[in-house]
PDB file of N, CA and C in Angstrom:
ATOM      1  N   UNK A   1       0.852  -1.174   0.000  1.00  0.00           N
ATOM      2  CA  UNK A   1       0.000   0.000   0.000  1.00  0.00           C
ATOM      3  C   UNK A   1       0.893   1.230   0.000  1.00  0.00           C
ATOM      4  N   UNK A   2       0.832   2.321  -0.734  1.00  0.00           N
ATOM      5  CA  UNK A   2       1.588   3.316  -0.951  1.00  0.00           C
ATOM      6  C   UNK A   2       1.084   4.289   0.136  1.00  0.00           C
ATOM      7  N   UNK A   3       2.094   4.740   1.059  1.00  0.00           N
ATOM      8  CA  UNK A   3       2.474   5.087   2.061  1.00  0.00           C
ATOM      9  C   UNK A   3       3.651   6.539   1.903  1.00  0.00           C
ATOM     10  N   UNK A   4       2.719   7.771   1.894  1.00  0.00           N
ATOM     11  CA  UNK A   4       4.108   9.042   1.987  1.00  0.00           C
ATOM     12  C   UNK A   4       4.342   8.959   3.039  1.00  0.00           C
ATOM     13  N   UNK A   5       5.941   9.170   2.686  1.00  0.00           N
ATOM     14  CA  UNK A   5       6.568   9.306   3.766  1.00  0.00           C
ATOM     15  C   UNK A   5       7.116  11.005   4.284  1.00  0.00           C
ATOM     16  N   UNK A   6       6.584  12.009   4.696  1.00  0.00           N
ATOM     17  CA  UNK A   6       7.101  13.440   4.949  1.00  0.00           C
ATOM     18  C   UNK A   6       8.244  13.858   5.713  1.00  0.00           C
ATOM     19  N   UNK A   7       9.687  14.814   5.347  1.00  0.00           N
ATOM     20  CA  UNK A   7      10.316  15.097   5.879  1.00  0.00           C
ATOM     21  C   UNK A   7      10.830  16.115   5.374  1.00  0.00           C
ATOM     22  N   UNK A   8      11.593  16.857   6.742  1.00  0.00           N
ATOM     23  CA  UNK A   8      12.460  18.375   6.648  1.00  0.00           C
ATOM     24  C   UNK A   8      11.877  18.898   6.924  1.00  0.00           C
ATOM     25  N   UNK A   9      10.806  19.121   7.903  1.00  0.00           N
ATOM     26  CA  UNK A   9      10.216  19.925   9.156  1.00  0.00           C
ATOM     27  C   UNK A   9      11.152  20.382  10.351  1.00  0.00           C
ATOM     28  N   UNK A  10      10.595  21.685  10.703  1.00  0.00           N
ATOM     29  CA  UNK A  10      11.812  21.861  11.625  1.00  0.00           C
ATOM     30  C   UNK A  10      11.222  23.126  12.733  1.00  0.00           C
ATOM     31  N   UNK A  11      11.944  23.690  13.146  1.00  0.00           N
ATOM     32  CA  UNK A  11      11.525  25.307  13.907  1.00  0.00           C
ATOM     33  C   UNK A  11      12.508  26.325  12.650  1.00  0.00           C
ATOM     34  N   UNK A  12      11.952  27.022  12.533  1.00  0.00           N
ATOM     35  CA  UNK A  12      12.855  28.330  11.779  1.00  0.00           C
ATOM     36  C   UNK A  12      12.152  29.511  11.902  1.00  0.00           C
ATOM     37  N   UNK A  13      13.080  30.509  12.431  1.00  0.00           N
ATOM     38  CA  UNK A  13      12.736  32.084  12.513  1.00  0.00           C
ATOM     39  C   UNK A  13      11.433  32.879  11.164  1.00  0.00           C
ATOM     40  N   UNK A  14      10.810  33.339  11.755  1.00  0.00           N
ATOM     41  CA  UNK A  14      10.253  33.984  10.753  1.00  0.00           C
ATOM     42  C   UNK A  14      10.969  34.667   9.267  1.00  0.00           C
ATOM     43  N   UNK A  15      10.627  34.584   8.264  1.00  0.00           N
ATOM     44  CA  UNK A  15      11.752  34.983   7.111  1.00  0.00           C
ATOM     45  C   UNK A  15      12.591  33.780   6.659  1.00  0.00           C
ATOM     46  N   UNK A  16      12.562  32.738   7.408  1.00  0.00           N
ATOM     47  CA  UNK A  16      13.670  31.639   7.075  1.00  0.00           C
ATOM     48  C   UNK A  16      12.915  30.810   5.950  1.00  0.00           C
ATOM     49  N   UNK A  17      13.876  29.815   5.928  1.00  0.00           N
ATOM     50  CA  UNK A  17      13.556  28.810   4.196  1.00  0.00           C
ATOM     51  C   UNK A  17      13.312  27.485   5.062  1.00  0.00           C
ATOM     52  N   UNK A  18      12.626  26.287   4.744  1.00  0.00           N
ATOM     53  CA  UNK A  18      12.560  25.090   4.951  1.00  0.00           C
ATOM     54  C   UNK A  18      12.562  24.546   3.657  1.00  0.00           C
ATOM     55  N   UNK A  19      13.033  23.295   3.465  1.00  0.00           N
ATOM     56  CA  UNK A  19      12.490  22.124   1.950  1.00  0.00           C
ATOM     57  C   UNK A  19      11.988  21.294   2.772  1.00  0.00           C
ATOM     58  N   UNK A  20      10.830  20.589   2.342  1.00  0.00           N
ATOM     59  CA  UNK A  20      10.452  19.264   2.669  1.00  0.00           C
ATOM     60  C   UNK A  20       9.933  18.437   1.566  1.00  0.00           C
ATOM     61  N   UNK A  21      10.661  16.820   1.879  1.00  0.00           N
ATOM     62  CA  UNK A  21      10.384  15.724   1.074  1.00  0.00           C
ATOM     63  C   UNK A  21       9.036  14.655   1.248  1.00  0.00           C
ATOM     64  N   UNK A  22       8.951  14.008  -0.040  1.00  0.00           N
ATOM     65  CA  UNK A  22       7.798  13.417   0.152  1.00  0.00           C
ATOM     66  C   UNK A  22       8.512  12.591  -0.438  1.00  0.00           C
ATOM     67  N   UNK A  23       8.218  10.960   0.078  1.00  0.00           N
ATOM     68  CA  UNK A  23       8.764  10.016  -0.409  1.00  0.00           C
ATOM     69  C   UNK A  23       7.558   8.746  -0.254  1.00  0.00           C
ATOM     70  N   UNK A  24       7.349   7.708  -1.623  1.00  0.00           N
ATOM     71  CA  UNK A  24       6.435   7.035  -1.173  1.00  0.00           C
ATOM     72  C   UNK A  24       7.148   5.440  -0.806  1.00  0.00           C
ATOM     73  N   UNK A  25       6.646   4.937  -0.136  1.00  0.00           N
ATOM     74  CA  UNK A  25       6.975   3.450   0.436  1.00  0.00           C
ATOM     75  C   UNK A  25       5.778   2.333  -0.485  1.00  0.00           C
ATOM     76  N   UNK A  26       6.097   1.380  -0.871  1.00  0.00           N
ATOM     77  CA  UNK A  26       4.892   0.549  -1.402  1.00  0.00           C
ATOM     78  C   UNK A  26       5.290   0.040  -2.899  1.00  0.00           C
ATOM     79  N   UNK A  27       5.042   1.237  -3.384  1.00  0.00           N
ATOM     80  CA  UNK A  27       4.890   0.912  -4.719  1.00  0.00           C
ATOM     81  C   UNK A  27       5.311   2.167  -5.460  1.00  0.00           C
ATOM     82  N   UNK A  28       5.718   2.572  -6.322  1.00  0.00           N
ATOM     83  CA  UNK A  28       5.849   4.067  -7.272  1.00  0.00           C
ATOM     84  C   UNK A  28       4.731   4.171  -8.002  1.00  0.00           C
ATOM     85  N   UNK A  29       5.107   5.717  -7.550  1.00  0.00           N
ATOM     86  CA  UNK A  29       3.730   6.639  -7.820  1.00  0.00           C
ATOM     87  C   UNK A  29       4.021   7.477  -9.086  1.00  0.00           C
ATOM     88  N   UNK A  30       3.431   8.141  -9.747  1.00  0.00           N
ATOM     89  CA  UNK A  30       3.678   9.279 -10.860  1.00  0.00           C
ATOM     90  C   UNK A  30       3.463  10.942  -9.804  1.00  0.00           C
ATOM     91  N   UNK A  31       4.443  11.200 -10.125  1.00  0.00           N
ATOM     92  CA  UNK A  31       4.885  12.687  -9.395  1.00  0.00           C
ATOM     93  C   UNK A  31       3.773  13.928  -9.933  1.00  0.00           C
ATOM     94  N   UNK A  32       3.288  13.087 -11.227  1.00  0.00           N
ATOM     95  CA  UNK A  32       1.988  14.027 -11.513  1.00  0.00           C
ATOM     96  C   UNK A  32       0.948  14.456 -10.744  1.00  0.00           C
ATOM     97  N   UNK A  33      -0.378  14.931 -10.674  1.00  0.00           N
ATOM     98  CA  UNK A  33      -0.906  15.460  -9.336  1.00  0.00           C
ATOM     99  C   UNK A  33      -0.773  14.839  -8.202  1.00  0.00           C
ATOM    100  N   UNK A  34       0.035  15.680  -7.893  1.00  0.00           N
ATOM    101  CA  UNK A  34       0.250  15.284  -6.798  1.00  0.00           C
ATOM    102  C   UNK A  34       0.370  17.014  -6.035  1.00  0.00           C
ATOM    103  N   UNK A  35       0.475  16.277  -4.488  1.00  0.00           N
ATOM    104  CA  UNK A  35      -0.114  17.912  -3.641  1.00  0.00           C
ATOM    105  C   UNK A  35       0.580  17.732  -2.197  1.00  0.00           C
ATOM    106  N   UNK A  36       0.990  19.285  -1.922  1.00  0.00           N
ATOM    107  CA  UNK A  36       1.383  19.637  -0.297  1.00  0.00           C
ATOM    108  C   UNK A  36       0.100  19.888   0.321  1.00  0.00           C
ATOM    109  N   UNK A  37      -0.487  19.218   1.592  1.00  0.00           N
ATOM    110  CA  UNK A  37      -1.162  20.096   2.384  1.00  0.00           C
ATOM    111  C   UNK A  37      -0.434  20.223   3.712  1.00  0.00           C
ATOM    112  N   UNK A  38      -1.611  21.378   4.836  1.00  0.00           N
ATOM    113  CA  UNK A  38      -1.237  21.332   5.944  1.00  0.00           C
ATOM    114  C   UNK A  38      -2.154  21.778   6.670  1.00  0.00           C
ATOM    115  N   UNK A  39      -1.639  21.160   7.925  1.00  0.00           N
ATOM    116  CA  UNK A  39      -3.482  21.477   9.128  1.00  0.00           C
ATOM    117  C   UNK A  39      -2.719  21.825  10.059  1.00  0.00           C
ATOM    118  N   UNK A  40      -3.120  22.970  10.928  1.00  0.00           N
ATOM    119  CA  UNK A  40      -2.466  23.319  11.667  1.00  0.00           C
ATOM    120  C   UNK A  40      -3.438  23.242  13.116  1.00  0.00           C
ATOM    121  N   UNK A  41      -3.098  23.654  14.011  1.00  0.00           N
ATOM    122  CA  UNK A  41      -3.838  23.006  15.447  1.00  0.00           C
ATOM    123  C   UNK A  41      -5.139  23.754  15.170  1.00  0.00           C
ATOM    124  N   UNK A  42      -6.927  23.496  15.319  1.00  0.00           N
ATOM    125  CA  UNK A  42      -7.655  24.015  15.556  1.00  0.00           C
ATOM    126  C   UNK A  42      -8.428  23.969  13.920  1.00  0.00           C
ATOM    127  N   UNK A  43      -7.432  23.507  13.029  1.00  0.00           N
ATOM    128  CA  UNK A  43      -8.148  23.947  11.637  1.00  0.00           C
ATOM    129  C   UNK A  43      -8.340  22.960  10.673  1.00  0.00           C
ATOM    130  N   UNK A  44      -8.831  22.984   9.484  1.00  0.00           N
ATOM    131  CA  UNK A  44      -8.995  21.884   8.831  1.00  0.00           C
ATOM    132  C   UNK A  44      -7.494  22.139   7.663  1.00  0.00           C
ATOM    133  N   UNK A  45      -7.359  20.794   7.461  1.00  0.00           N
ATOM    134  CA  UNK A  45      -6.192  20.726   5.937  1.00  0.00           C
ATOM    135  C   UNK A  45      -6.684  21.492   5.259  1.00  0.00           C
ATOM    136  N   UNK A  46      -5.664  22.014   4.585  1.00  0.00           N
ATOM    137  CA  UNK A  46      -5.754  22.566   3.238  1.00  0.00           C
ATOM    138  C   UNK A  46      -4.156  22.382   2.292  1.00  0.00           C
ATOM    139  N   UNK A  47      -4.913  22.767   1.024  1.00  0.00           N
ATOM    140  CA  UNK A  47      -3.854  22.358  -0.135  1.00  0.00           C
ATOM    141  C   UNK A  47      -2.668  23.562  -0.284  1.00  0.00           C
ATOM    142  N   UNK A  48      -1.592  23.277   0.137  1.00  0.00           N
ATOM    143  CA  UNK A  48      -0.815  24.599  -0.078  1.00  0.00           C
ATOM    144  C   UNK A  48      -0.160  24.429  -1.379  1.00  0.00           C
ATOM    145  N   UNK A  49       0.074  23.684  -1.983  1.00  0.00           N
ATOM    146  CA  UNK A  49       0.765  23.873  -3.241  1.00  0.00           C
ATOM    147  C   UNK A  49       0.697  22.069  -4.225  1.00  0.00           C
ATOM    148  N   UNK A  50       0.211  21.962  -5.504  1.00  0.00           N
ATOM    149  CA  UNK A  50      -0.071  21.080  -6.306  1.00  0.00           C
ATOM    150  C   UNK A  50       0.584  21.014  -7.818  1.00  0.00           C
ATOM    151  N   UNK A  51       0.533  19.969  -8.240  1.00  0.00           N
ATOM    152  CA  UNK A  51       1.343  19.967  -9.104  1.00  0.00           C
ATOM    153  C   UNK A  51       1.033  18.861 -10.065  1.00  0.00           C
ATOM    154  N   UNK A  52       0.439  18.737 -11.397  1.00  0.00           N
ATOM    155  CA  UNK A  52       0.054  17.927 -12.272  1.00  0.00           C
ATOM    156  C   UNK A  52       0.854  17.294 -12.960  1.00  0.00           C
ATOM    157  N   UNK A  53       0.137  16.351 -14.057  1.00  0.00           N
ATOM    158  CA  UNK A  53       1.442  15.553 -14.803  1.00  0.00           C
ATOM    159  C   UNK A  53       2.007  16.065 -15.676  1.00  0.00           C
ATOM    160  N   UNK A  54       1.779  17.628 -16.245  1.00  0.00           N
ATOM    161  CA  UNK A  54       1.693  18.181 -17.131  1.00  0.00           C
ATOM    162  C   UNK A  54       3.089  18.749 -16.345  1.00  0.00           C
ATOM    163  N   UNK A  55       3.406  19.410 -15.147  1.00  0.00           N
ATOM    164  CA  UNK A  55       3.972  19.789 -14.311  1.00  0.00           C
ATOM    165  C   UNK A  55       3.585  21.436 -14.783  1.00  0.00           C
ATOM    166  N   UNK A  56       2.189  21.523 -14.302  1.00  0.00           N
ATOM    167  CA  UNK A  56       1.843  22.483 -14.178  1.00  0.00           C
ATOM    168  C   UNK A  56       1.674  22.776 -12.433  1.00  0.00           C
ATOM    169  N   UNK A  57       1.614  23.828 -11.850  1.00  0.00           N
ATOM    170  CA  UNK A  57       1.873  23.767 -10.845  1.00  0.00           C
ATOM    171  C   UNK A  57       0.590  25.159  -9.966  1.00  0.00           C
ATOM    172  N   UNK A  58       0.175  24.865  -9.000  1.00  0.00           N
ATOM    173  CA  UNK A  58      -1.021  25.814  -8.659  1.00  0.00           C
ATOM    174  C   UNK A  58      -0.884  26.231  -7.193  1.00  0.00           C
ATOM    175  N   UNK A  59      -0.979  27.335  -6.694  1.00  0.00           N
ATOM    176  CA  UNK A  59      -0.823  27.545  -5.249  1.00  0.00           C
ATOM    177  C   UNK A  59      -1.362  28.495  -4.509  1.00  0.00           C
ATOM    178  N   UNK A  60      -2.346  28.484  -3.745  1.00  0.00           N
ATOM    179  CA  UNK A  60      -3.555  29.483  -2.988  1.00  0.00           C
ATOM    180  C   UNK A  60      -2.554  30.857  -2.951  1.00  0.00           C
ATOM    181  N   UNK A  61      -3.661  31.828  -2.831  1.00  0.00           N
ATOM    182  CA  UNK A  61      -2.999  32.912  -2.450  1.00  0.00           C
ATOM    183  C   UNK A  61      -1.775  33.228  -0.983  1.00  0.00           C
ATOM    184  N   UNK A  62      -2.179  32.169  -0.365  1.00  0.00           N
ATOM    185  CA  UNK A  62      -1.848  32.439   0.707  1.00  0.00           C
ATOM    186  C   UNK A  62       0.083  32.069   0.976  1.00  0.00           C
ATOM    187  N   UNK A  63       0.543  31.367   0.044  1.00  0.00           N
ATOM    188  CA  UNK A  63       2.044  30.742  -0.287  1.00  0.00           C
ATOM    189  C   UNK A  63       2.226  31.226  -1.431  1.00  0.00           C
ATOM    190  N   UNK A  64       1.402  32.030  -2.473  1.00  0.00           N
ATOM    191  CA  UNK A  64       2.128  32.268  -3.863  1.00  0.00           C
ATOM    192  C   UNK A  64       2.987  32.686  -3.996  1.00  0.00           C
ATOM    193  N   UNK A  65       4.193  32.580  -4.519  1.00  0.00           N
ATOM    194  CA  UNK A  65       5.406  32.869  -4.902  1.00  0.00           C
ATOM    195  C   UNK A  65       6.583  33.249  -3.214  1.00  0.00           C
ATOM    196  N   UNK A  66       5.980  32.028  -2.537  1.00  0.00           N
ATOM    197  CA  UNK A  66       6.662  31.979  -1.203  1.00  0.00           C
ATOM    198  C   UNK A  66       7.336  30.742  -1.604  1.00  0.00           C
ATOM    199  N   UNK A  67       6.187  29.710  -2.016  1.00  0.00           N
ATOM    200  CA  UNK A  67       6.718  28.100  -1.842  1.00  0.00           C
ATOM    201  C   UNK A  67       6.422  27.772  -3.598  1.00  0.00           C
ATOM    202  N   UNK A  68       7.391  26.748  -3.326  1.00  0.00           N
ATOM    203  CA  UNK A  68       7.497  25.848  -5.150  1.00  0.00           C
ATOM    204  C   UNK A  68       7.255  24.511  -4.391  1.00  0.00           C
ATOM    205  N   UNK A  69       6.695  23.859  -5.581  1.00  0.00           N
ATOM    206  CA  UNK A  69       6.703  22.612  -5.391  1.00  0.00           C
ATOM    207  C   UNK A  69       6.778  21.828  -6.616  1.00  0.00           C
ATOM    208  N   UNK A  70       7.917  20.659  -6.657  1.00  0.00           N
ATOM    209  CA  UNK A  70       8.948  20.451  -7.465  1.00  0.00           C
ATOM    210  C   UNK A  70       8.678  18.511  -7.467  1.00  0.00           C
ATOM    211  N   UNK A  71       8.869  18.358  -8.314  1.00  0.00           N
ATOM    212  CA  UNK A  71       9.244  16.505  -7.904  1.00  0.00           C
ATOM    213  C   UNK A  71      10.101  15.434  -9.080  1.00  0.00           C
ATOM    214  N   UNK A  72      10.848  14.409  -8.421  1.00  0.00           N
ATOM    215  CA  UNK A  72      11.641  14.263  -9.046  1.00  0.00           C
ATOM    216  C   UNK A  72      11.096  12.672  -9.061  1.00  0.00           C
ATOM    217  N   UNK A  73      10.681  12.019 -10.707  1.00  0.00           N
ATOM    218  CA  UNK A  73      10.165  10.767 -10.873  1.00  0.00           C
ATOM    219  C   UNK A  73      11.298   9.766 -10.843  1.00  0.00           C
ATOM    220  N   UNK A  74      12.843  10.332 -11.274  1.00  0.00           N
ATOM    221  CA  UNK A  74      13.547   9.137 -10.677  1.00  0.00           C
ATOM    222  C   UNK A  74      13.715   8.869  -9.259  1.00  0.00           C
ATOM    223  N   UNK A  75      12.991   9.144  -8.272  1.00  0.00           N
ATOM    224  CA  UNK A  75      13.266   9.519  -7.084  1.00  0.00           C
ATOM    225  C   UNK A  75      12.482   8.819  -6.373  1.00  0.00           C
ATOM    226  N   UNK A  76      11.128   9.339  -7.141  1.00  0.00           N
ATOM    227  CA  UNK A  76       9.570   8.701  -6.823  1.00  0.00           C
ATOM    228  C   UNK A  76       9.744   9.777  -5.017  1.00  0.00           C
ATOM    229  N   UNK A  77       9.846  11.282  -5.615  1.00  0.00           N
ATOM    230  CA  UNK A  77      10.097  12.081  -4.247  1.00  0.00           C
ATOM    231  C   UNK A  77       9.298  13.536  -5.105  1.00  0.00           C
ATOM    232  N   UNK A  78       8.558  14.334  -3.876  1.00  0.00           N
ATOM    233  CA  UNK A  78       8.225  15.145  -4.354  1.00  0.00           C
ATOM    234  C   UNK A  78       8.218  16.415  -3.145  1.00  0.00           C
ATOM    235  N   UNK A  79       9.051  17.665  -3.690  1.00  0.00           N
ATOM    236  CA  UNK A  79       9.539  18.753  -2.541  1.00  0.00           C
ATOM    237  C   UNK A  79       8.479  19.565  -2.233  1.00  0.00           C
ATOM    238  N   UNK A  80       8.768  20.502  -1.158  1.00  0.00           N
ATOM    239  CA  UNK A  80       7.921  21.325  -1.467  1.00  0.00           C
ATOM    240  C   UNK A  80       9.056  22.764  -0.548  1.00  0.00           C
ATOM    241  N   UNK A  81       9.923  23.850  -1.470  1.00  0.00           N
ATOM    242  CA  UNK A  81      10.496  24.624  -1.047  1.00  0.00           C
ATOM    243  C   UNK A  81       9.630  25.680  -0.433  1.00  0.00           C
ATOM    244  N   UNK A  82      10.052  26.123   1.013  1.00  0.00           N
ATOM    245  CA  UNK A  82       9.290  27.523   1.341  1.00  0.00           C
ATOM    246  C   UNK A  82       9.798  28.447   2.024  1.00  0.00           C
ATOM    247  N   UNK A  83       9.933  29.694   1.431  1.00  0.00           N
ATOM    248  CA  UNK A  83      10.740  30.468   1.444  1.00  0.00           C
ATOM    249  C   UNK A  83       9.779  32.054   2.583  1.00  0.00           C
ATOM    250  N   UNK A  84      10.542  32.856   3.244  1.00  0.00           N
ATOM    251  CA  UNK A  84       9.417  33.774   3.594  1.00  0.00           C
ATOM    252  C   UNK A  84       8.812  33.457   4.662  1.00  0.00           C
ATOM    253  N   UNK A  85       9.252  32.169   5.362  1.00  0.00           N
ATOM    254  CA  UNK A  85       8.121  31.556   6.095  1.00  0.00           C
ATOM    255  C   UNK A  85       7.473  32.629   6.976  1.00  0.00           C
ATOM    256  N   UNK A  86       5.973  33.010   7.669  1.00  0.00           N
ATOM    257  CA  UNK A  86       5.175  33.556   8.677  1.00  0.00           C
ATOM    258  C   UNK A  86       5.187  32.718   9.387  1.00  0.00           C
ATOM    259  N   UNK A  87       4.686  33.240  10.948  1.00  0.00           N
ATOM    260  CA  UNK A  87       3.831  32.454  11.705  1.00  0.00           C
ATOM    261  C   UNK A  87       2.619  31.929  11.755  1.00  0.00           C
ATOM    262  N   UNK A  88       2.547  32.245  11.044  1.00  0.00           N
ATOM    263  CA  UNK A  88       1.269  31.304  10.234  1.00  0.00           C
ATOM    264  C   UNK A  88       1.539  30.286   9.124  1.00  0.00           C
ATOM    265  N   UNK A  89       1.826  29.712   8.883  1.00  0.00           N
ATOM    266  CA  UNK A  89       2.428  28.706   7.929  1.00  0.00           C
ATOM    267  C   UNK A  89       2.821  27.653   9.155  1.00  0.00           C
ATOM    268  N   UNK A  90       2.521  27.845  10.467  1.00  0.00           N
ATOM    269  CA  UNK A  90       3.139  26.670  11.513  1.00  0.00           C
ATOM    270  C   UNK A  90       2.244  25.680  11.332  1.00  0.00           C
ATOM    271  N   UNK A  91       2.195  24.649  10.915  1.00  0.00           N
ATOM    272  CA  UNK A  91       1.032  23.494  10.624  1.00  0.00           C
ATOM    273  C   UNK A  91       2.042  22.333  10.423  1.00  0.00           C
ATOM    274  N   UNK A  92       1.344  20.916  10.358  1.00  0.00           N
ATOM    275  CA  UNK A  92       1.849  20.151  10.188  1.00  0.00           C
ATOM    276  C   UNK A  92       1.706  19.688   8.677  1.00  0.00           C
ATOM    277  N   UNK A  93       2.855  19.673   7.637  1.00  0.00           N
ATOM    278  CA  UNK A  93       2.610  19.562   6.054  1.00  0.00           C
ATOM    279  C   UNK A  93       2.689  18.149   5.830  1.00  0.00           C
ATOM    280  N   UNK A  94       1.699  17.309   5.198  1.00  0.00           N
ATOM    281  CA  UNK A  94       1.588  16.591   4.816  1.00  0.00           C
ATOM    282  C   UNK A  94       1.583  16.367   2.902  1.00  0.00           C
ATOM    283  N   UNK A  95       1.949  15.192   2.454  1.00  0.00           N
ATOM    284  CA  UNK A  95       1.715  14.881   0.823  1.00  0.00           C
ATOM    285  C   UNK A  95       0.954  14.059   0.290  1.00  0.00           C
ATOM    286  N   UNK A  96       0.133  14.375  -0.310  1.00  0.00           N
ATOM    287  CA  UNK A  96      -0.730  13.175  -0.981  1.00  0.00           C
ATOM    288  C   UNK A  96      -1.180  13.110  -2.452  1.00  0.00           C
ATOM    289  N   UNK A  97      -1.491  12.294  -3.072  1.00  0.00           N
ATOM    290  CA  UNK A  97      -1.899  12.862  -4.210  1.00  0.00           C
ATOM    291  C   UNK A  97      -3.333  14.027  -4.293  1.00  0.00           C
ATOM    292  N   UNK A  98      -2.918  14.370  -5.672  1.00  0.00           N
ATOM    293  CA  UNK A  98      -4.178  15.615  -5.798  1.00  0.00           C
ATOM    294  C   UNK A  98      -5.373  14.902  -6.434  1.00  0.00           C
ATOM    295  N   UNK A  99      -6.915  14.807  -6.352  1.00  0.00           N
ATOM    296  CA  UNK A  99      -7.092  14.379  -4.551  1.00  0.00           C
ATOM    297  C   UNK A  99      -6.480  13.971  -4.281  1.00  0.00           C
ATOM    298  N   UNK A 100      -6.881  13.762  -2.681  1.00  0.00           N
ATOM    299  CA  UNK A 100      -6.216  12.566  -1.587  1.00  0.00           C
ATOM    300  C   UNK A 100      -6.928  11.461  -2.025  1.00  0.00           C
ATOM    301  N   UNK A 101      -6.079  10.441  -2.402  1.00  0.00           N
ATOM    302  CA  UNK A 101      -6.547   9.226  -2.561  1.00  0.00           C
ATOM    303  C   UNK A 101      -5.508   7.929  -1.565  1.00  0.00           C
ATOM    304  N   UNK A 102      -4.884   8.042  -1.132  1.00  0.00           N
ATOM    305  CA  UNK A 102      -3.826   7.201  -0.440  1.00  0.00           C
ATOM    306  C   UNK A 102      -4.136   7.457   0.672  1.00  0.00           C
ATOM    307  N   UNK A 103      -3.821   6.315   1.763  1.00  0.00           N
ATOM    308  CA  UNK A 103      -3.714   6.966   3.468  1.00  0.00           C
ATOM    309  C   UNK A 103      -2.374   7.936   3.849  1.00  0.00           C
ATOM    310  N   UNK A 104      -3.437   8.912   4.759  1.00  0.00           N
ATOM    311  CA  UNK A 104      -2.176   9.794   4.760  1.00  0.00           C
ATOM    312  C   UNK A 104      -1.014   9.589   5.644  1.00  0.00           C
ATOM    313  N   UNK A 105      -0.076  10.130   5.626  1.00  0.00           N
ATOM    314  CA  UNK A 105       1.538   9.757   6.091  1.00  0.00           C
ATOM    315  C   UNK A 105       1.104  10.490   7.442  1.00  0.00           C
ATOM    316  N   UNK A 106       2.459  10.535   8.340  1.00  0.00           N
ATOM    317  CA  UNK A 106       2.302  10.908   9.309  1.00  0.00           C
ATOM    318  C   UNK A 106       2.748  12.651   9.371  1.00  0.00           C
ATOM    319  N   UNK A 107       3.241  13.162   8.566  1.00  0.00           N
ATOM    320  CA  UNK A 107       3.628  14.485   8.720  1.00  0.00           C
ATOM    321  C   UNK A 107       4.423  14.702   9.228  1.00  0.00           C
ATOM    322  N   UNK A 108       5.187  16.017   8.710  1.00  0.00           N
ATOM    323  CA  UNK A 108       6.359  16.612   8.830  1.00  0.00           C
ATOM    324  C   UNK A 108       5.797  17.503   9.747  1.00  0.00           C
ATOM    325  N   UNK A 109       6.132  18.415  10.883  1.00  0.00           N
ATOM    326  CA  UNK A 109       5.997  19.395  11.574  1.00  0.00           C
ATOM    327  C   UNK A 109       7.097  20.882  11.444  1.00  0.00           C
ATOM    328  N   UNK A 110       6.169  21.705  10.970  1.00  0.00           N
ATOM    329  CA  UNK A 110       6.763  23.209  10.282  1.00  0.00           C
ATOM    330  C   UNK A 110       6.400  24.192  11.444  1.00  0.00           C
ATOM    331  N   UNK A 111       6.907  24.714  12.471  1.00  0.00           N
ATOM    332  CA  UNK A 111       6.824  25.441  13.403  1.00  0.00           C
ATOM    333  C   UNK A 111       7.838  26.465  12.928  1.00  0.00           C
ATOM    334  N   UNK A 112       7.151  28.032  12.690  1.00  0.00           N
ATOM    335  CA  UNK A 112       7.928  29.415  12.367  1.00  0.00           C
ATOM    336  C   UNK A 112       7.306  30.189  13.760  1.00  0.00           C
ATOM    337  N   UNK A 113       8.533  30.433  14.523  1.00  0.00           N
ATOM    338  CA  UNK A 113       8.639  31.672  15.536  1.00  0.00           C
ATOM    339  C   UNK A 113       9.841  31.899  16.008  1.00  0.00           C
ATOM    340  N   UNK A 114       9.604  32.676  16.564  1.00  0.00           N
ATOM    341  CA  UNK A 114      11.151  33.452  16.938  1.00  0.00           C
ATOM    342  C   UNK A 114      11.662  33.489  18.262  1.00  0.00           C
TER     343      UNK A 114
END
């Protein structure tokens, strides 16, 4: 059963950069839609940044041109760079495909404060 695996969560100062990886366990996946979310304490998931087979790539107002999200099919790994970070962006980022169709991984934890 294909299983993401999330990493490169961390604490970083407001303004700082994180990357985080998505890696699947199971079986290989196509890096095509595929998607970052994140839920942070009190709120529901949401999609912060997606990415088709076309490698077209889509991202709420709320990360635009903060975070990229990138993936590499010899890898069967898919990033998600974020640059700018707020305190608000502290959530736990998870990967799944776009929909979610897989069980989700356990998450990376992205905590920005100072």
């Amino acid at each position: 059963q294909v299983q993401p695996v999330e990493s490169g969560g961390g604490l970083v100062q407001p303004g700082g950069s994180l990357s985080l990886s998505c890696a699947t366990s199971g079986r290989r996946f196509s890096i095509g839609g595929m998607g970052w979310y994140r839920q942070a304490p009190g709120k529901q998931r949401e999609l912060v940044a997606r990415i088709s087979s076309g490698g077209t790539t889509n991202y709420p107002d709320s990360v635009k041109g903060r975070f990229t999200i990138s993936g590499d099919n010899a890898k069967n790994t898919v990033y998600l760079q974020m640059n700018s970070l707020k305190p608000e962006d502290t959530a736990v980022y998870y990967c799944n495909t776009y929909p979610p169709t897989v069980p989700w991984g356990q998450g990376t934890q992205v905590t920005v404060s100072s």
